[in-house]
C-alpha atoms as a PDB file:
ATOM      1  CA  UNK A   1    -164.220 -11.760 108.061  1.00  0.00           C
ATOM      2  CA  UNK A   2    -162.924  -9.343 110.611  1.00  0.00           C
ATOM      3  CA  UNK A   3    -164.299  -5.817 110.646  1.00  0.00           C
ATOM      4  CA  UNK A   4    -162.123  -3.150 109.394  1.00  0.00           C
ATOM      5  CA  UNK A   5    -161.679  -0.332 111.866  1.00  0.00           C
ATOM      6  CA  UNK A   6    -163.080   3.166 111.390  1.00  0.00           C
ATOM      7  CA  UNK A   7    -161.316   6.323 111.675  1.00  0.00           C
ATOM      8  CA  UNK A   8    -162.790   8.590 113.915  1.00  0.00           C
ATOM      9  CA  UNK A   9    -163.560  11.770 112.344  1.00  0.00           C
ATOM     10  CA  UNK A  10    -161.308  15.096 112.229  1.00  0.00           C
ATOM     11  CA  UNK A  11    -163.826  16.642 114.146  1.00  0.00           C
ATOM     12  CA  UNK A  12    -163.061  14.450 116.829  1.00  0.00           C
ATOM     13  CA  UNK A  13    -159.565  14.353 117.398  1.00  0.00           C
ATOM     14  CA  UNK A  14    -157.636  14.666 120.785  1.00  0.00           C
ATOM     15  CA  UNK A  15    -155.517  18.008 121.499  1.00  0.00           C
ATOM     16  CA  UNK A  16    -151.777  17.224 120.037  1.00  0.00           C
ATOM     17  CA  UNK A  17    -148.520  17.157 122.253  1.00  0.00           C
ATOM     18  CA  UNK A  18    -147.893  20.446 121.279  1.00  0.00           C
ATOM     19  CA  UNK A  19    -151.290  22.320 122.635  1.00  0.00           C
ATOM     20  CA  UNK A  20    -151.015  20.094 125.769  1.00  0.00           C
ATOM     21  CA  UNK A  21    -147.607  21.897 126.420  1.00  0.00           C
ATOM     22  CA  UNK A  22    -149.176  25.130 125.374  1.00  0.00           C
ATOM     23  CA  UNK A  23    -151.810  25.030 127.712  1.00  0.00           C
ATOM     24  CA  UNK A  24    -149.275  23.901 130.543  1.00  0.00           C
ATOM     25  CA  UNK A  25    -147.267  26.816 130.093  1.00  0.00           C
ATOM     26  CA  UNK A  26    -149.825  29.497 130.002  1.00  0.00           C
ATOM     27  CA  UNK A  27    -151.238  27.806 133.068  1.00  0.00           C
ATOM     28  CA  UNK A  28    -147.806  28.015 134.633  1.00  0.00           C
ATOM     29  CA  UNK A  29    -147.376  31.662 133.547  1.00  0.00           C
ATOM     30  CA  UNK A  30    -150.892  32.852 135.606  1.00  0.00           C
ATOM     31  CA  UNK A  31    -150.131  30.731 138.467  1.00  0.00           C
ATOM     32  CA  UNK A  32    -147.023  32.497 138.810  1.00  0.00           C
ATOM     33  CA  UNK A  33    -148.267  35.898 138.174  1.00  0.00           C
ATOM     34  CA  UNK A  34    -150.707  35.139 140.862  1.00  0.00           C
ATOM     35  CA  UNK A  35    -148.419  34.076 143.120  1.00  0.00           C
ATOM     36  CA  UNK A  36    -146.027  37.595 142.784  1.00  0.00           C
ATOM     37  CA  UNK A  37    -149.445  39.340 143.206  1.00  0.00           C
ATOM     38  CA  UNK A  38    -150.460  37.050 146.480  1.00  0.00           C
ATOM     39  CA  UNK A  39    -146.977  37.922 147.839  1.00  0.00           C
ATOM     40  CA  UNK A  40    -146.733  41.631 147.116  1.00  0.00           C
ATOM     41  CA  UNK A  41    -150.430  42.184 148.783  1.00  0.00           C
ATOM     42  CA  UNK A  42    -151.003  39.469 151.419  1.00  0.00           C
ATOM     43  CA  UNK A  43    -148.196  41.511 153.472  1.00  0.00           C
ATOM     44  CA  UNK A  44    -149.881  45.178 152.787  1.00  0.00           C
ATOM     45  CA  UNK A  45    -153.563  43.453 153.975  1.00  0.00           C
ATOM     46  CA  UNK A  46    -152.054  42.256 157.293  1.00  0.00           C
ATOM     47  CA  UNK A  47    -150.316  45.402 158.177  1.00  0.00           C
ATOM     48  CA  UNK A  48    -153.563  46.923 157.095  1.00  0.00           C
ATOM     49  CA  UNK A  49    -155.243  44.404 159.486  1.00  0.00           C
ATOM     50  CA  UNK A  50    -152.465  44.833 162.193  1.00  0.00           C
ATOM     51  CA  UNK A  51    -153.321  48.718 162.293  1.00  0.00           C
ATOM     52  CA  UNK A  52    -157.185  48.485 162.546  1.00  0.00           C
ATOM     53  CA  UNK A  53    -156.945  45.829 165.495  1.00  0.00           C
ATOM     54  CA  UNK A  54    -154.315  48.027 167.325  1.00  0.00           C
ATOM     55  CA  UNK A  55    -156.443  51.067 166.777  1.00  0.00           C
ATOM     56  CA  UNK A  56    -159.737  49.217 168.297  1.00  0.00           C
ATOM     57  CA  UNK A  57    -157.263  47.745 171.517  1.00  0.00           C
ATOM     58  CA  UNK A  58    -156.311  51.326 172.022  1.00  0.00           C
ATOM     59  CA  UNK A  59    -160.004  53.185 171.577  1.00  0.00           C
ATOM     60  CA  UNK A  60    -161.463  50.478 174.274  1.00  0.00           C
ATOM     61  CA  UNK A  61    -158.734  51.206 176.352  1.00  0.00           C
ATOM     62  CA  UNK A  62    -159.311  54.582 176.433  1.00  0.00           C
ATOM     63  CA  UNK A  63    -162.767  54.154 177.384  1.00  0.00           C
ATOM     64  CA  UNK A  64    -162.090  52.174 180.305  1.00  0.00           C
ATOM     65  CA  UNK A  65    -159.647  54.212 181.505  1.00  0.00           C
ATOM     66  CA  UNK A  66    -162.046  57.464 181.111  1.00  0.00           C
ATOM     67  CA  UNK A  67    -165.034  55.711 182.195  1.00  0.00           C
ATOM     68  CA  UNK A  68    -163.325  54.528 185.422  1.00  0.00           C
ATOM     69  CA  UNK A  69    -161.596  58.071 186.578  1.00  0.00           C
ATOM     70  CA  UNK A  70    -165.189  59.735 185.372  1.00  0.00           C
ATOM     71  CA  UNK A  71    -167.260  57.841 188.149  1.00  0.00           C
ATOM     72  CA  UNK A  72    -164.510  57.891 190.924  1.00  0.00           C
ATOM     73  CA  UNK A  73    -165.723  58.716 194.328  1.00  0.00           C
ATOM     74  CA  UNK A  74    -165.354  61.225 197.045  1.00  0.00           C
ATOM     75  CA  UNK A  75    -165.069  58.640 199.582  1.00  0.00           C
ATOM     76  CA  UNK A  76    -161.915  58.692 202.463  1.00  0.00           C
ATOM     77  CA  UNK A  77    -159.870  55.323 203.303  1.00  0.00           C
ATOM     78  CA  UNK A  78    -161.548  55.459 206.810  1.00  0.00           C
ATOM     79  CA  UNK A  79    -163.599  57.633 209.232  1.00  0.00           C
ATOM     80  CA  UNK A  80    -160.430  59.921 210.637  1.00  0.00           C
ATOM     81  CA  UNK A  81    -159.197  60.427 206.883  1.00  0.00           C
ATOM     82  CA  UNK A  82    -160.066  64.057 205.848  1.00  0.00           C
ATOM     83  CA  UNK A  83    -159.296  63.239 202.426  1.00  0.00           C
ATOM     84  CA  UNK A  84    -160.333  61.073 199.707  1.00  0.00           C
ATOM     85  CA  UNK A  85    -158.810  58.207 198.454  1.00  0.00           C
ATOM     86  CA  UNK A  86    -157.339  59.487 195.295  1.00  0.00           C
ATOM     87  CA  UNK A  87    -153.627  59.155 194.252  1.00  0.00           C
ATOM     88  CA  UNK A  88    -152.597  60.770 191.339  1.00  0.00           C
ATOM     89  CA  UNK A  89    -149.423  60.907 189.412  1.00  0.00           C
ATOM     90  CA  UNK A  90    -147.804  60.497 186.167  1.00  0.00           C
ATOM     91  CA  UNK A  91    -147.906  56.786 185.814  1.00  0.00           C
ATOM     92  CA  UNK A  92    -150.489  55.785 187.642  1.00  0.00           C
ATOM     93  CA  UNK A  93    -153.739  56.933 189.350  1.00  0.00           C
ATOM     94  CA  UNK A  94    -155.703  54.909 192.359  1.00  0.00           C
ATOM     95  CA  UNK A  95    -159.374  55.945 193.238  1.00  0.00           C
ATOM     96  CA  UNK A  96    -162.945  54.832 194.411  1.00  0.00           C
ATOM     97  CA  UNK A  97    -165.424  53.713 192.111  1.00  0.00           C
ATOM     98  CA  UNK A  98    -168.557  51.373 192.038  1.00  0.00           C
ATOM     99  CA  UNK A  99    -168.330  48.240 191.694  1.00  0.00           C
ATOM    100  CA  UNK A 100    -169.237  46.858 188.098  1.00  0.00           C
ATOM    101  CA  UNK A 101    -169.047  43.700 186.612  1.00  0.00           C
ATOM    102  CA  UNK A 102    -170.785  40.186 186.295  1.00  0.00           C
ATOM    103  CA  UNK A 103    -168.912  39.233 189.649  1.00  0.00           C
ATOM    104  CA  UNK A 104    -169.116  42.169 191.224  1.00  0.00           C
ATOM    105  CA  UNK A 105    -170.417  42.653 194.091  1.00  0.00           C
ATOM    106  CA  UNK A 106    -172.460  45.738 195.715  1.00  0.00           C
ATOM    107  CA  UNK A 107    -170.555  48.141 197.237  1.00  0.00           C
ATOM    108  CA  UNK A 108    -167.170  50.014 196.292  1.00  0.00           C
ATOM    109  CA  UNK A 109    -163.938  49.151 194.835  1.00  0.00           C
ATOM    110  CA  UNK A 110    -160.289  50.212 194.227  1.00  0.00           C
ATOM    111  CA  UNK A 111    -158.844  51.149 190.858  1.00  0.00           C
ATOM    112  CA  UNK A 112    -155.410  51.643 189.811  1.00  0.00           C
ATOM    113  CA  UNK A 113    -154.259  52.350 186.391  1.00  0.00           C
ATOM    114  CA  UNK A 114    -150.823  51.813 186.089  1.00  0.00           C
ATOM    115  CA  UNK A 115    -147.770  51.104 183.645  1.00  0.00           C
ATOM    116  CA  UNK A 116    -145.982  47.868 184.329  1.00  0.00           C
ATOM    117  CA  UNK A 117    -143.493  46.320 182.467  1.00  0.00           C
ATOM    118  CA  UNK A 118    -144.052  42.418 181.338  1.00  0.00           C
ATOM    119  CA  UNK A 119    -141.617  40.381 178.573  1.00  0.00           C
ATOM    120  CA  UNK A 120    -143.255  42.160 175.880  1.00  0.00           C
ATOM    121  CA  UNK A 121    -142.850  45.543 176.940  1.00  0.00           C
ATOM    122  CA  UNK A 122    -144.431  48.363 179.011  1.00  0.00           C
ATOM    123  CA  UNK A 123    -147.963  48.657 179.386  1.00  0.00           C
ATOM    124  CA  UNK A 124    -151.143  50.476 181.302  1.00  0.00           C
ATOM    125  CA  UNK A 125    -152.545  47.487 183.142  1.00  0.00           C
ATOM    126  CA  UNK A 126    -156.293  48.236 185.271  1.00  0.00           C
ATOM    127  CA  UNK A 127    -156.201  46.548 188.508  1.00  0.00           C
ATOM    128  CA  UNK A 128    -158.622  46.350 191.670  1.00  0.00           C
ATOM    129  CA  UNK A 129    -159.107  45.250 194.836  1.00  0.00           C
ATOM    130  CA  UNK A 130    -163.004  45.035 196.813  1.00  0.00           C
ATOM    131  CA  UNK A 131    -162.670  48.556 199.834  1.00  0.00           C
ATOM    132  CA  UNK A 132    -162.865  47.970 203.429  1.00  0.00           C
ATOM    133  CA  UNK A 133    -162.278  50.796 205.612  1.00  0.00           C
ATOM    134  CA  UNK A 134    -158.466  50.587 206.646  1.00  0.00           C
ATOM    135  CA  UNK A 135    -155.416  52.875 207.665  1.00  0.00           C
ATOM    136  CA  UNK A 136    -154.268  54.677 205.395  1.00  0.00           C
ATOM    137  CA  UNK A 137    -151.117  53.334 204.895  1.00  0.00           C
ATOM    138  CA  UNK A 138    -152.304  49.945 204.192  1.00  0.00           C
ATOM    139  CA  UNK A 139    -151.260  47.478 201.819  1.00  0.00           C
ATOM    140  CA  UNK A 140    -153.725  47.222 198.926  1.00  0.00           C
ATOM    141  CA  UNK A 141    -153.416  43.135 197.367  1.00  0.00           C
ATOM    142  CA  UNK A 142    -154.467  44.582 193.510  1.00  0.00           C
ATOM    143  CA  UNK A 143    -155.221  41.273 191.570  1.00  0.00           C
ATOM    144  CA  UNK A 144    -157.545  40.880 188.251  1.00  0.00           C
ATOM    145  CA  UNK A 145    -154.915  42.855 185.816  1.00  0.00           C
ATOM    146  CA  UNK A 146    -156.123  43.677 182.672  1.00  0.00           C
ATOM    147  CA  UNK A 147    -153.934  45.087 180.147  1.00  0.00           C
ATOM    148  CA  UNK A 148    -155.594  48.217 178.232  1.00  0.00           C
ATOM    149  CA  UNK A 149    -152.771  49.672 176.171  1.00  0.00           C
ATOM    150  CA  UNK A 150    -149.736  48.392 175.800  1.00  0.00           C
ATOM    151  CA  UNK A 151    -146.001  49.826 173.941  1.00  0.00           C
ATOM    152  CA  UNK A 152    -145.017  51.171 172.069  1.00  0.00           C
ATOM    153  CA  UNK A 153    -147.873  53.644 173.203  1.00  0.00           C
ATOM    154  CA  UNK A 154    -147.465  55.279 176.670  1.00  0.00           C
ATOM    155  CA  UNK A 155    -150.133  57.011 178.789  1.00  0.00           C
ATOM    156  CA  UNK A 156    -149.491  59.728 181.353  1.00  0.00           C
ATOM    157  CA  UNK A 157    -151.916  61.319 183.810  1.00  0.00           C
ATOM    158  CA  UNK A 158    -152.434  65.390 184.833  1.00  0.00           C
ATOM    159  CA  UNK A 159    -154.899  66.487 186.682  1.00  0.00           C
ATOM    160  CA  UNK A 160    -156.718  69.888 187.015  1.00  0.00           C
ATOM    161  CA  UNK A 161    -159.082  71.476 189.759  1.00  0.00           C
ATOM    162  CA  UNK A 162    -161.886  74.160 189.636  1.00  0.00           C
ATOM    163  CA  UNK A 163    -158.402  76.481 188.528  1.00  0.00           C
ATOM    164  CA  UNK A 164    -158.428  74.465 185.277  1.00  0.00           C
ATOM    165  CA  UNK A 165    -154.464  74.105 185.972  1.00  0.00           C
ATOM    166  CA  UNK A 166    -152.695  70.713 184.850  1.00  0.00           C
ATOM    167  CA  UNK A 167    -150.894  69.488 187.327  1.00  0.00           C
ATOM    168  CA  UNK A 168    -148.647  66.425 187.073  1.00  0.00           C
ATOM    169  CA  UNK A 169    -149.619  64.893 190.071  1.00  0.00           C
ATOM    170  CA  UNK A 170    -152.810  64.766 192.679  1.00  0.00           C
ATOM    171  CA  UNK A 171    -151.810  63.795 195.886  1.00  0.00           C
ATOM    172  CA  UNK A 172    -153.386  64.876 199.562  1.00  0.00           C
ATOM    173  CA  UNK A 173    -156.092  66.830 198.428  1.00  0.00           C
ATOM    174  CA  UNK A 174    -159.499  67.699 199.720  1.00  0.00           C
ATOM    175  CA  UNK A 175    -161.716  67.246 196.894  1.00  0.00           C
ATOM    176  CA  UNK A 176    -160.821  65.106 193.656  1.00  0.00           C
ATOM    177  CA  UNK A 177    -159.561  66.921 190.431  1.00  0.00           C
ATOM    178  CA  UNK A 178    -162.295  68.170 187.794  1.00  0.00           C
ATOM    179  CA  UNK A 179    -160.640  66.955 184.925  1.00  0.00           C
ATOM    180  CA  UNK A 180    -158.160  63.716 184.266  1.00  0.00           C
ATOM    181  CA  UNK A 181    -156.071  64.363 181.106  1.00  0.00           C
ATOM    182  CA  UNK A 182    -155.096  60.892 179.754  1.00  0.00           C
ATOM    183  CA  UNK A 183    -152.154  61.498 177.110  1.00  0.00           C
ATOM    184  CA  UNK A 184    -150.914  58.966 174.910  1.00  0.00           C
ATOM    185  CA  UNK A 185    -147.687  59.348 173.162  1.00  0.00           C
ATOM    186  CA  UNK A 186    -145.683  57.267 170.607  1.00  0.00           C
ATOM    187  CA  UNK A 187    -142.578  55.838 172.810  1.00  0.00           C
ATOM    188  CA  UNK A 188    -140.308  55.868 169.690  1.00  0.00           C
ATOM    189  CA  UNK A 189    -140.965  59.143 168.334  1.00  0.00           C
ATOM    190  CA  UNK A 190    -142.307  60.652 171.607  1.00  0.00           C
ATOM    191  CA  UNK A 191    -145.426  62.559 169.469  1.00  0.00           C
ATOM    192  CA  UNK A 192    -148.644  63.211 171.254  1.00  0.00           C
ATOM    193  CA  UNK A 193    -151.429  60.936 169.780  1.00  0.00           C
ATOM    194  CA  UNK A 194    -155.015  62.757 168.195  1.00  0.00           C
ATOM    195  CA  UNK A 195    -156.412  59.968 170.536  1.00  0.00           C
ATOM    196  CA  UNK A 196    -155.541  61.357 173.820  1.00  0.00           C
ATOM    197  CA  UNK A 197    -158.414  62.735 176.183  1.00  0.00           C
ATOM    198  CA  UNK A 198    -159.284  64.273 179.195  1.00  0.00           C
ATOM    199  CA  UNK A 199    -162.028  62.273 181.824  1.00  0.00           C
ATOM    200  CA  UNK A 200    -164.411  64.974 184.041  1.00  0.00           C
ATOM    201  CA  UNK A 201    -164.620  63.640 186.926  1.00  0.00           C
ATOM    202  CA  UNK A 202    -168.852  63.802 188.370  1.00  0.00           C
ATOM    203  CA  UNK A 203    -168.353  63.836 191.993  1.00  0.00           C
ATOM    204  CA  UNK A 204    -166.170  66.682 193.499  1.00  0.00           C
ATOM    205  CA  UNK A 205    -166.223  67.834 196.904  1.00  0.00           C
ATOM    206  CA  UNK A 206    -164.160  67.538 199.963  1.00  0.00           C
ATOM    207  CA  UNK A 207    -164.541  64.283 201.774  1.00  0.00           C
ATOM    208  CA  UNK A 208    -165.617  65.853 204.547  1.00  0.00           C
ATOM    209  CA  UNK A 209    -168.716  67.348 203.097  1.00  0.00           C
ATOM    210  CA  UNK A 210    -169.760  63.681 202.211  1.00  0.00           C
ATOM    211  CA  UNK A 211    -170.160  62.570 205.943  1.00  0.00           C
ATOM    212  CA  UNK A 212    -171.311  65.963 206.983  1.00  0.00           C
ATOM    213  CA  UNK A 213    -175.207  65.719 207.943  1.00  0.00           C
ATOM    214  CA  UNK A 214    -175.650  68.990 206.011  1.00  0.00           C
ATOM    215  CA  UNK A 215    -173.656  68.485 202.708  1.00  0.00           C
ATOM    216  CA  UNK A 216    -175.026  71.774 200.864  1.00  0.00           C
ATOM    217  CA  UNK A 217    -174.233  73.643 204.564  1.00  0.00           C
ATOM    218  CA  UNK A 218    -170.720  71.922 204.265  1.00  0.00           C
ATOM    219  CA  UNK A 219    -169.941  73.148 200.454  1.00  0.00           C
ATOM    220  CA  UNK A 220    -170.897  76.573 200.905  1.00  0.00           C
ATOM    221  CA  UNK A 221    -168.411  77.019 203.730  1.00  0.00           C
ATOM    222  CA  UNK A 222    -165.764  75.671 201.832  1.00  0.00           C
ATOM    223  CA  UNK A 223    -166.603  77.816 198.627  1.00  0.00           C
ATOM    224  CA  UNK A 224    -166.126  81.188 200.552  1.00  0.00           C
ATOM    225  CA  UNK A 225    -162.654  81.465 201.503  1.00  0.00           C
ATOM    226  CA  UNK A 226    -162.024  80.870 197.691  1.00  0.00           C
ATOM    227  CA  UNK A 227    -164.774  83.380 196.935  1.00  0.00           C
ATOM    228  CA  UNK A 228    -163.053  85.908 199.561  1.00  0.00           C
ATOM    229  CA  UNK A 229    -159.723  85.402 198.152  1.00  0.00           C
ATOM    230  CA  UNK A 230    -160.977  86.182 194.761  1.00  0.00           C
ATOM    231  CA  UNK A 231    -162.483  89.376 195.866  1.00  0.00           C
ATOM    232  CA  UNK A 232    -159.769  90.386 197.653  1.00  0.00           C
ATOM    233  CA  UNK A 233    -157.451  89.843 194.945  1.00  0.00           C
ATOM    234  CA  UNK A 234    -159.875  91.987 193.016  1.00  0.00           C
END
């Protein structure tokens, strides 16, 4: 005799067509809702994300550019020059500093912050070039750009000396400026960013005073006709 089958108990039934479809639905419903909330945020985050990396690009630029001009050096293009190699205007700055970096090596080195434009835009690129005594109209070959803020933020240089004046340029001088004011503005709206700062320059004094075999001798004889003038205007 065959066996008869058993029925397997109530308790151990299967889930019906209709909680299958159920479950598919309310499965369906979350996914979605997760979906509207995946789209709604993921843009916000990488705004968010957008913002913090262009606020990091810009706060390491600014501390190259104020750690370069704060080091530069009283130091002529050659042994005639009576004045240092500094040019300063709006856009761009060129000076003497130490050399620095893994390559580097001893000695001095040209700097020029300046804005450039490129196929994305204007931006402040750092360039240098190793110093060699050499006329002062020479052509300086600038190579190793590095871009250090770019738009649709600007930078703009003024310079002040010991009459804590801003000027807009600093060209032809005898001693370098005390201060560097590095502005940045918003090119679109043209507002002045919280960021901006002004560099002091360390070394100041006339570049003659540097070669001079008495240097103190040399800067107290250039201090008194500004110390006369002030009593006199007194």
């Amino acid at each position: 005799m065959s066996a008869i089958p058993r029925r397997a108990p109530a308790g151990e039934a299967g889930f019906t067509l209709v909680e299958v479809l159920l479950a598919t639905l309310l499965m369906t419903v979350i996914l979605a809702a997760l979906a509207t909330v995946t789209a709604q945020w993921l843009p916000n985050w990488n705004r968010g994300m957008a913002r913090v990396q262009r606020a990091e690009r810009l706060a390491m630029g600014l501390d190259r550019i104020v750690a370069d001009l704060s080091v530069a050096e009283t130091i002529p293009a050659n042994g005639d020059a009576k004045t240092p190699l500094f040019e300063g205007s709006e856009l761009a700055v060129t000076f003497l500093r130490t050399a620095v970096g893994p390559n580097a090596r001893p000695g001095l080195e040209i700097i020029r912050l300046i804005e450039k434009a490129d196929s994305q835009g204007l931006a402040m690129v750092r360039e240098r070039a190793p110093f060699a005594p050499m006329p002062s109209d020479a052509q300086i070959r600038f190579a190793d750009q590095v871009v250090l803020i770019r738009s649709p933020l600007r930078v703009s240089f003024s310079y002040a000396g010991p009459d804590q004046v801003w000027q807009p340029d600093w060209l032809g001088k005898r001693q370098l400026p005390d201060m560097v004011r590095v502005t940045v503005r918003d090119s679109a709206t043209g507002q002045v960013l919280a960021v901006s700062r002004a560099a002091t320059v360390h070394v100041n004094a006339p570049a003659e005073c540097v070669r001079a075999k008495n240097p103190a001798t040399c800067l107290t004889a250039k201090q008194k006709p500004d110390a006369d003038k002030k009593e006199e205007q007194l």
